[in-house]
N, C-alpha and C. Protein backbone atom coordinates (compact mmCIF):
# COMPACT_ATOMS: atom_id res chain seq x y z
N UNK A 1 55.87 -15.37 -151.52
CA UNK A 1 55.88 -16.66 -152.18
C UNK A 1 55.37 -16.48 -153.61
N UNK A 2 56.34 -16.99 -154.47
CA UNK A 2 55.60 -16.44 -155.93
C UNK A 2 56.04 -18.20 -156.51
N UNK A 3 55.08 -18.22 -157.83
CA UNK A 3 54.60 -19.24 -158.61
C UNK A 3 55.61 -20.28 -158.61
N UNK A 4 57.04 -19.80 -158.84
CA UNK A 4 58.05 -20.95 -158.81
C UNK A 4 58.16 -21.88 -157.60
N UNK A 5 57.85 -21.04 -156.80
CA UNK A 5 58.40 -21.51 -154.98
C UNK A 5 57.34 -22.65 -154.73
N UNK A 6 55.83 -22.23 -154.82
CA UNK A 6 54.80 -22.86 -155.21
C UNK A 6 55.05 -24.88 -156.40
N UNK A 7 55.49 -24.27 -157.33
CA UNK A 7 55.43 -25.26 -158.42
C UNK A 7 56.46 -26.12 -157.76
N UNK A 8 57.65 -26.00 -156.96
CA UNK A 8 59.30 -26.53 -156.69
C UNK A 8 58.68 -27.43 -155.89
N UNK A 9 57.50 -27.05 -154.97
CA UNK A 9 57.05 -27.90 -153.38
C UNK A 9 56.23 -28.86 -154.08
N UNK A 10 55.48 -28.87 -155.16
CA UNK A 10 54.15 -29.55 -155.03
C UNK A 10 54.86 -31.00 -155.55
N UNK A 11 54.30 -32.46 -155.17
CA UNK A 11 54.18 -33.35 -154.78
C UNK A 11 54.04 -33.97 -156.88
N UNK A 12 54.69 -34.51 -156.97
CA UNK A 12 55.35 -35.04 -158.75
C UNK A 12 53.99 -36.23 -158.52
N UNK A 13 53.30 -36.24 -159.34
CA UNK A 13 52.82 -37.29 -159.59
C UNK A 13 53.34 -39.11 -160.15
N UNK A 14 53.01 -40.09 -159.16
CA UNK A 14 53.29 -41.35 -159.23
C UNK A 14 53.07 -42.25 -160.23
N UNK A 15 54.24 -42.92 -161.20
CA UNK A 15 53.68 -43.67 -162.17
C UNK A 15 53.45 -44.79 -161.45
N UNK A 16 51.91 -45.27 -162.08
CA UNK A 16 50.94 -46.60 -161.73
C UNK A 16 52.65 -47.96 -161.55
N UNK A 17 52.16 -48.90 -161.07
CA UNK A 17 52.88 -49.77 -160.69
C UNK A 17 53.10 -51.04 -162.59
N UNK A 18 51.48 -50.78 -162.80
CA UNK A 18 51.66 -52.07 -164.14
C UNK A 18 52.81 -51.07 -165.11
N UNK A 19 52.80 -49.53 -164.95
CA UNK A 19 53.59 -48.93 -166.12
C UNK A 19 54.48 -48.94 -165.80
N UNK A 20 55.38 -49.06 -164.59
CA UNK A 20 56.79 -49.31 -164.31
C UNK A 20 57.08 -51.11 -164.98
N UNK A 21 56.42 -51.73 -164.14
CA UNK A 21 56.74 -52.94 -164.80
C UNK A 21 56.80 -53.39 -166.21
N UNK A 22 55.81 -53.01 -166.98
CA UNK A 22 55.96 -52.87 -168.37
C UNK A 22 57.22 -52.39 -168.94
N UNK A 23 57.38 -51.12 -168.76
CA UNK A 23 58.92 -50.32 -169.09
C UNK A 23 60.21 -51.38 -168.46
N UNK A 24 59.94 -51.80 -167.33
CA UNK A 24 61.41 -52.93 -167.35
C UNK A 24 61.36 -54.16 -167.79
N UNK A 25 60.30 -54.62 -168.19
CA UNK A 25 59.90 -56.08 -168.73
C UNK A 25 60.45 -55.87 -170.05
N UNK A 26 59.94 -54.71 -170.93
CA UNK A 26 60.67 -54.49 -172.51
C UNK A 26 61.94 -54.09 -172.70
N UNK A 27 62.45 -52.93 -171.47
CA UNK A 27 64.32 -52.84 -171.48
C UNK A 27 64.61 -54.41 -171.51
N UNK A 28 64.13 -55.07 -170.39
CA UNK A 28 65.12 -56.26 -170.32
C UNK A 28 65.05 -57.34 -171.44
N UNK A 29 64.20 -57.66 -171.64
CA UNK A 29 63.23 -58.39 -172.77
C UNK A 29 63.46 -57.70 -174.12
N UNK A 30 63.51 -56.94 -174.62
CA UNK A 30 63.68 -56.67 -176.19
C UNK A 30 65.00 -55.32 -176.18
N UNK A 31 65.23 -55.09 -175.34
CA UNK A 31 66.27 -53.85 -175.07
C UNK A 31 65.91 -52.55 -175.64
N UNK A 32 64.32 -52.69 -175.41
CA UNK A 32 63.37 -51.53 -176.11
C UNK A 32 62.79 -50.13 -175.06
N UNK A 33 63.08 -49.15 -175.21
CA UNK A 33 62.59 -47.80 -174.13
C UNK A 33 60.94 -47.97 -175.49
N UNK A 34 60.15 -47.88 -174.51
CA UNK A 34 58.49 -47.34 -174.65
C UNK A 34 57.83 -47.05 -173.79
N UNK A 35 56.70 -46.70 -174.16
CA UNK A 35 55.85 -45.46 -173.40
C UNK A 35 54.57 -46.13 -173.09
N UNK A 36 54.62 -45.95 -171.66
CA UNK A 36 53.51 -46.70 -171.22
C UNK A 36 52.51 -45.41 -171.02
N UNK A 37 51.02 -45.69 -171.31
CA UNK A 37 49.89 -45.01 -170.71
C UNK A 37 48.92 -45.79 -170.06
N UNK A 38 48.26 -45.17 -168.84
CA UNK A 38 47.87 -46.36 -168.10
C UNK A 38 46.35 -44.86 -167.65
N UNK A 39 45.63 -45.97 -168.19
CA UNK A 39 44.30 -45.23 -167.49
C UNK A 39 43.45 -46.14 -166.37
N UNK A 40 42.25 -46.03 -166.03
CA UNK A 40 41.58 -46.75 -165.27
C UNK A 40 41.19 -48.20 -166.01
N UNK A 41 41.19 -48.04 -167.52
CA UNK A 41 40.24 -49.68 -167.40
C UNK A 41 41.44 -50.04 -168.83
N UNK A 42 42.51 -49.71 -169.42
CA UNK A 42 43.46 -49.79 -170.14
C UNK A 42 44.87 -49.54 -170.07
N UNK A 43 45.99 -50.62 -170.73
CA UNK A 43 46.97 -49.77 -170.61
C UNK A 43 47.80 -49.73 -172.49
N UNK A 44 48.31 -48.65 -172.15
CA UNK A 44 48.64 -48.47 -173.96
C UNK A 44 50.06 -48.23 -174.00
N UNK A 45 50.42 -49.42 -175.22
CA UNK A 45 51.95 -49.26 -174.97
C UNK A 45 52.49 -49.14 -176.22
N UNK A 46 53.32 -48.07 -176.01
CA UNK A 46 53.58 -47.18 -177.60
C UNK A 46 54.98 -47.35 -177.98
N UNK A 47 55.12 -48.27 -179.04
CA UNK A 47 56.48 -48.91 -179.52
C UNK A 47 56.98 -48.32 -180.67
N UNK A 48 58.54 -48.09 -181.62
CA UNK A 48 59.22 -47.39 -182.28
C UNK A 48 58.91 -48.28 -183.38
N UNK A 49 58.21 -49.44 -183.88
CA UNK A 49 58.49 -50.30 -185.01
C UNK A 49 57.51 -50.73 -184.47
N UNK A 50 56.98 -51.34 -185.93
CA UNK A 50 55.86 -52.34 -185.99
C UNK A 50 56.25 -53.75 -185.92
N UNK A 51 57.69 -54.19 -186.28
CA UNK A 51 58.35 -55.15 -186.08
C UNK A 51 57.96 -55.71 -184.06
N UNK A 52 58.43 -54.82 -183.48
CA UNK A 52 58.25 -54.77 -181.93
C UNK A 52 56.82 -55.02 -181.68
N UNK A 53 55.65 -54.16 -182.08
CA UNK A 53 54.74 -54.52 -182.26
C UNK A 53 53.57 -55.92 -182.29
N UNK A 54 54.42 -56.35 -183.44
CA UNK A 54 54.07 -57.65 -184.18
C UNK A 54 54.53 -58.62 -183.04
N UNK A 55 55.67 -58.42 -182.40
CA UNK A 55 56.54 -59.21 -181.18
C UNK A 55 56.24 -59.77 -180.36
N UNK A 56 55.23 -58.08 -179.76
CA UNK A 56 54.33 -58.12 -178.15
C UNK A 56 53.06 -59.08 -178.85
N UNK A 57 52.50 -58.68 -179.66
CA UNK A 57 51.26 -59.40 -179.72
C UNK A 57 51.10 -60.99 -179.96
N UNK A 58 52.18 -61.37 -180.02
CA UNK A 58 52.46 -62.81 -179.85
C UNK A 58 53.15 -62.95 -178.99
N UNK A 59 53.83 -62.11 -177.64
CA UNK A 59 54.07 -62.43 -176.65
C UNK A 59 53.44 -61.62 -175.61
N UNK A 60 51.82 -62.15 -175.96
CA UNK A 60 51.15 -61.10 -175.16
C UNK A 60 50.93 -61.90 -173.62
N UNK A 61 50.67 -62.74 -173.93
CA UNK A 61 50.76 -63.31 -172.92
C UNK A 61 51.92 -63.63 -171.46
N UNK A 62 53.00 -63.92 -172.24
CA UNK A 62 54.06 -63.30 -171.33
C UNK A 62 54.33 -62.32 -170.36
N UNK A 63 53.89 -61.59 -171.52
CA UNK A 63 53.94 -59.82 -170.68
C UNK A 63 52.72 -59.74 -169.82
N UNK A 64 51.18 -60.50 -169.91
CA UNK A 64 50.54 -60.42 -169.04
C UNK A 64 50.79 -60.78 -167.64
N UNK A 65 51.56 -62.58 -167.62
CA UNK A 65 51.95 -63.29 -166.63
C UNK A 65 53.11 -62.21 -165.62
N UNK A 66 53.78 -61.71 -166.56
CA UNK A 66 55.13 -61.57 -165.87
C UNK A 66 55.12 -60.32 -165.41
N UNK A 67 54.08 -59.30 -165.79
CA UNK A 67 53.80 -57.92 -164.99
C UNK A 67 52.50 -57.77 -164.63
N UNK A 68 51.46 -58.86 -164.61
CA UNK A 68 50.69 -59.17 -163.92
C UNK A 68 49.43 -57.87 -163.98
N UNK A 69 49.15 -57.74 -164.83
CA UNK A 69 47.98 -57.12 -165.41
C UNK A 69 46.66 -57.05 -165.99
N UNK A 70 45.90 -56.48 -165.43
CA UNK A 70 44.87 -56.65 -165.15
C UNK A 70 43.17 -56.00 -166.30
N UNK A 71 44.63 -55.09 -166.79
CA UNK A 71 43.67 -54.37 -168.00
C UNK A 71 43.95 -54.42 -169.04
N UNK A 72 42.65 -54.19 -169.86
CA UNK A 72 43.20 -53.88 -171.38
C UNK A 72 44.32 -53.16 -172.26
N UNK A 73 44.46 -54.51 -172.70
CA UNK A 73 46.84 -54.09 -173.52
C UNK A 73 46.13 -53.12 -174.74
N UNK A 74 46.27 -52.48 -175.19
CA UNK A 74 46.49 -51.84 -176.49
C UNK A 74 48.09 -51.52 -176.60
N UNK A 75 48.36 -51.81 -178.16
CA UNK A 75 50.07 -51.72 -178.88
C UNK A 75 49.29 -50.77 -179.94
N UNK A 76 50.39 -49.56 -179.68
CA UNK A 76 50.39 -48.17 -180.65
C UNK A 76 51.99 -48.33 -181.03
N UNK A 77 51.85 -48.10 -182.41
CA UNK A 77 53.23 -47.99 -183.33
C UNK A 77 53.55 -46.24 -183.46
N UNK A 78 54.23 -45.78 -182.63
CA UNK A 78 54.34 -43.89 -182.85
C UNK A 78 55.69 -43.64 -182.58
């Protein structure tokens, strides 16, 4: 058994449930792909324009109701 055979079996780590929802709330909602990061007490969501940006933070609330979240939003422009 060598390193590949090893790496092929092991078990892919699960994206959190608020970062899936986020990612389809903005496809459907702004027709935008971004990058969710989701730690224990935050989640950080990293948009192509500051325009988009400017968007979420006046529809922050929305996005709270409608993917139902529980932690701190941070919006990164990268």
């Amino acid at each position: 058994m060598d390193i590949q055979d090893i790496l092929k079996n092991r078990p892919l780590p699960k994206e959190p449930e608020e970062g899936r929802a986020v990612k389809a709330y903005m496809l459907k909602t702004y027709h935008a792909k971004v990058q969710v990061i989701v730690t224990e007490h935050r989640l950080t969501i990293v948009v192509d324009s500051a325009a988009l940006a400017g968007t979420l933070r006046l529809e922050m609330q929305n996005l709270v109701r409608s993917c139902q979240i529980s932690k701190k939003i941070f919006i990164r422009i990268g």
